[in-house]
C-alpha atoms as a PDB file:
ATOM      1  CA  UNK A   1       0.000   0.000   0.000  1.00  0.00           C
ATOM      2  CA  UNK A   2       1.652   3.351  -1.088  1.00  0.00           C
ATOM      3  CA  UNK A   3       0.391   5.123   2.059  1.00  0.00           C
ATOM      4  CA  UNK A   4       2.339   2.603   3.779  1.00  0.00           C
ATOM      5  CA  UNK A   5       5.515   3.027   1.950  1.00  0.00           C
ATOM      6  CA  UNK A   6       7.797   5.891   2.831  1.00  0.00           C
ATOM      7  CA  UNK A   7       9.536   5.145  -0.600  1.00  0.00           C
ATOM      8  CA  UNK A   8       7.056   5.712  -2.022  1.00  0.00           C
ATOM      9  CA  UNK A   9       5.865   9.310  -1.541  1.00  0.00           C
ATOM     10  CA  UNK A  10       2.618  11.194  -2.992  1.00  0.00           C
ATOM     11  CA  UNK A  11       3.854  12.152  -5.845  1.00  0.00           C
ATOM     12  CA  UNK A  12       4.045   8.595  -7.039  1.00  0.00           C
ATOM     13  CA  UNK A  13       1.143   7.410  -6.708  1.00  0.00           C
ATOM     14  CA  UNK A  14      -1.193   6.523  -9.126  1.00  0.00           C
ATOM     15  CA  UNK A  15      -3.198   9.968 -10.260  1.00  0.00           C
ATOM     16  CA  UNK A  16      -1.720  12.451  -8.218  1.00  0.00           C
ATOM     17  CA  UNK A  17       0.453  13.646 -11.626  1.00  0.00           C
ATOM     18  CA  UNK A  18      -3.532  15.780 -11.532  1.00  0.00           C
ATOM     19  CA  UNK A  19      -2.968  17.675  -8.781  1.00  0.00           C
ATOM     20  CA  UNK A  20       0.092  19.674  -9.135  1.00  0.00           C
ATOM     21  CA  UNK A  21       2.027  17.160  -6.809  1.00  0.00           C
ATOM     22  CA  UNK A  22       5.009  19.552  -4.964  1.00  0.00           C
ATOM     23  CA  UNK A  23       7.779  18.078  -2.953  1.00  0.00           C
ATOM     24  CA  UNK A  24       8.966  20.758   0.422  1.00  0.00           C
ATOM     25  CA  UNK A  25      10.926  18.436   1.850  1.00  0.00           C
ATOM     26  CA  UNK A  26      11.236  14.124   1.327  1.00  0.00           C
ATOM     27  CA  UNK A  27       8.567  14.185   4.082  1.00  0.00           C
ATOM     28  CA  UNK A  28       6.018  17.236   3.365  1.00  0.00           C
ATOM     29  CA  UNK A  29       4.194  17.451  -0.418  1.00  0.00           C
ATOM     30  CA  UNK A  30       1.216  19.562  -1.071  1.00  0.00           C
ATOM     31  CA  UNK A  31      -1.078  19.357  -4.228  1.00  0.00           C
ATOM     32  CA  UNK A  32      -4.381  20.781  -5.442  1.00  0.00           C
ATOM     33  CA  UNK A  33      -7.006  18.395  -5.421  1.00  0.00           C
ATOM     34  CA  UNK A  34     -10.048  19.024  -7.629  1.00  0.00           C
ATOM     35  CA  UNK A  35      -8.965  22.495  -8.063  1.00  0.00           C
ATOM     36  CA  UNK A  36      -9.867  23.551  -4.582  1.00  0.00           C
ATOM     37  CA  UNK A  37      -9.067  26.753  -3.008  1.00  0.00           C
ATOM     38  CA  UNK A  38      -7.033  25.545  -0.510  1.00  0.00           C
ATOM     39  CA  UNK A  39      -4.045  22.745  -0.615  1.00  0.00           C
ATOM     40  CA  UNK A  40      -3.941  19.460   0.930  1.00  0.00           C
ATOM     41  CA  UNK A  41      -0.713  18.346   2.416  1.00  0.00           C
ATOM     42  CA  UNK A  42       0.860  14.915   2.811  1.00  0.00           C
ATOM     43  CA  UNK A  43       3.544  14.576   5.322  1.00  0.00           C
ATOM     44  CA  UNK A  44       5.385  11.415   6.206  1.00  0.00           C
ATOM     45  CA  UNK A  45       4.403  10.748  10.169  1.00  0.00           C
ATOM     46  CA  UNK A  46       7.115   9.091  11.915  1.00  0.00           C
ATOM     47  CA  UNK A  47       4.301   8.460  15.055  1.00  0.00           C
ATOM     48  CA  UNK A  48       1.997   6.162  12.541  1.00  0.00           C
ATOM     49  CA  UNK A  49       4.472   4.987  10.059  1.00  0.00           C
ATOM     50  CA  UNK A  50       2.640   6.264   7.245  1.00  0.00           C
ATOM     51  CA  UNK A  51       1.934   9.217   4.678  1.00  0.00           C
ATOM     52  CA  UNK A  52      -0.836  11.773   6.439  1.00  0.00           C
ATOM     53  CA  UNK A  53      -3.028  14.249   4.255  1.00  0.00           C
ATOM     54  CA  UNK A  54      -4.611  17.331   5.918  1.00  0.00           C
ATOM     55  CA  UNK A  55      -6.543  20.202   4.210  1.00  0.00           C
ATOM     56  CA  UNK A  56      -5.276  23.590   4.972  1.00  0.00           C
ATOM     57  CA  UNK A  57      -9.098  24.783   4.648  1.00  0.00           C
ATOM     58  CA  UNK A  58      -8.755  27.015   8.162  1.00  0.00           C
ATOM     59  CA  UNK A  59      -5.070  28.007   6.965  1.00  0.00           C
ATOM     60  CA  UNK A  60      -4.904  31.797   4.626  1.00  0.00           C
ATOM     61  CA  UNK A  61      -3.760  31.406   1.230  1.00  0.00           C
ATOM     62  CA  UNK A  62      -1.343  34.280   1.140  1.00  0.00           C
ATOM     63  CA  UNK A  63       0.200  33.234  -2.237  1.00  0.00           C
ATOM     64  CA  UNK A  64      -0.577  30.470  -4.464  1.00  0.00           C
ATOM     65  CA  UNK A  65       2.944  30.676  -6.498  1.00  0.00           C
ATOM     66  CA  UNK A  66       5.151  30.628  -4.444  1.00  0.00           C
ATOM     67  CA  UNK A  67       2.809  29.008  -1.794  1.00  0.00           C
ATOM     68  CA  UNK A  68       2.509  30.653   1.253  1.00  0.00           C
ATOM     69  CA  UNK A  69       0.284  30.062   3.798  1.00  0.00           C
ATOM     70  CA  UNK A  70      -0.674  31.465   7.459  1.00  0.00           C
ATOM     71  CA  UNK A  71      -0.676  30.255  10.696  1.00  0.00           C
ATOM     72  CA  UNK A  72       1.937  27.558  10.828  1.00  0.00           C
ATOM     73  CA  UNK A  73       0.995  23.902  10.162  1.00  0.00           C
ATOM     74  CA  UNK A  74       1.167  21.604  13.172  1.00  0.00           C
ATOM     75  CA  UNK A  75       0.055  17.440  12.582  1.00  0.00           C
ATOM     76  CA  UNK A  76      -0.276  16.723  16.308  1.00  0.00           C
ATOM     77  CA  UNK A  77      -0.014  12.641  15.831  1.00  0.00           C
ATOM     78  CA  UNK A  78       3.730  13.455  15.269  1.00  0.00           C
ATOM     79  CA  UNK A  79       4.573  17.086  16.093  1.00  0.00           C
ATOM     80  CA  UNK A  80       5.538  17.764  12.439  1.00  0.00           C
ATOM     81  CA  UNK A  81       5.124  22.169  12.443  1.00  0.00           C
ATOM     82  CA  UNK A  82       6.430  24.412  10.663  1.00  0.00           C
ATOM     83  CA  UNK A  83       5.612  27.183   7.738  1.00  0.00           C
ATOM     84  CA  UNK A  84       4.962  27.472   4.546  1.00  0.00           C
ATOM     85  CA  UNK A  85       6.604  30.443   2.836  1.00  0.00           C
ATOM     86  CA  UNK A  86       7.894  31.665  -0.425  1.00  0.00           C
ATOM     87  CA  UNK A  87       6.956  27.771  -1.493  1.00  0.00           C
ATOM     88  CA  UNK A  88      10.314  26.863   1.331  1.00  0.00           C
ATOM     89  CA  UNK A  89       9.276  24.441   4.031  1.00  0.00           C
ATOM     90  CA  UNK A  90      10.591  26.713   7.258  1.00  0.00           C
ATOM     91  CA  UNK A  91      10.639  24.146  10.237  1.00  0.00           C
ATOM     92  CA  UNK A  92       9.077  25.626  13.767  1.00  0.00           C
END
């Protein structure tokens, strides 16, 4: 199962090429699925030993290109935070 597969990140997987798949880091992507407003974010959670999405719906979309986006992103399960600015993954 790709989710399941750290080697095998979200931008490999089967349709995602539709999205605008963007790798931050090995262990954060982002893409735009079904050209919503907002991005959805995959990050690689070392807590659950798989890939995570989250939507960024209560996050502001300061810039699209380069992505920037406001607050910080936090996944709780594994403590993952950081921001998202001039499309550059900046770890809290």
């Amino acid at each position: 199962m790709a989710a399941r597969d750290r080697g095998a990140p979200p931008s490999t997987w089967p349709g995602m090429e539709m999205v605008g798949m963007t790798r931050l880091t090995d262990d954060i992507y982002y893409g735009w699925i079904d050209n919503t407003a907002d991005p959805t974010f995959w990050h690689w959670c070392t807590a659950q030993g798989r890939w995570v999405a989250a939507g960024t719906w209560k996050h502001q979309l300061v810039s699209r290109d380069p992505l920037h986006l406001e607050p910080s992103l936090l996944w709780r399960c594994c403590g993952t935070h950081g921001w998202v600015r001039g499309g550059v993954w900046i770890p809290a």
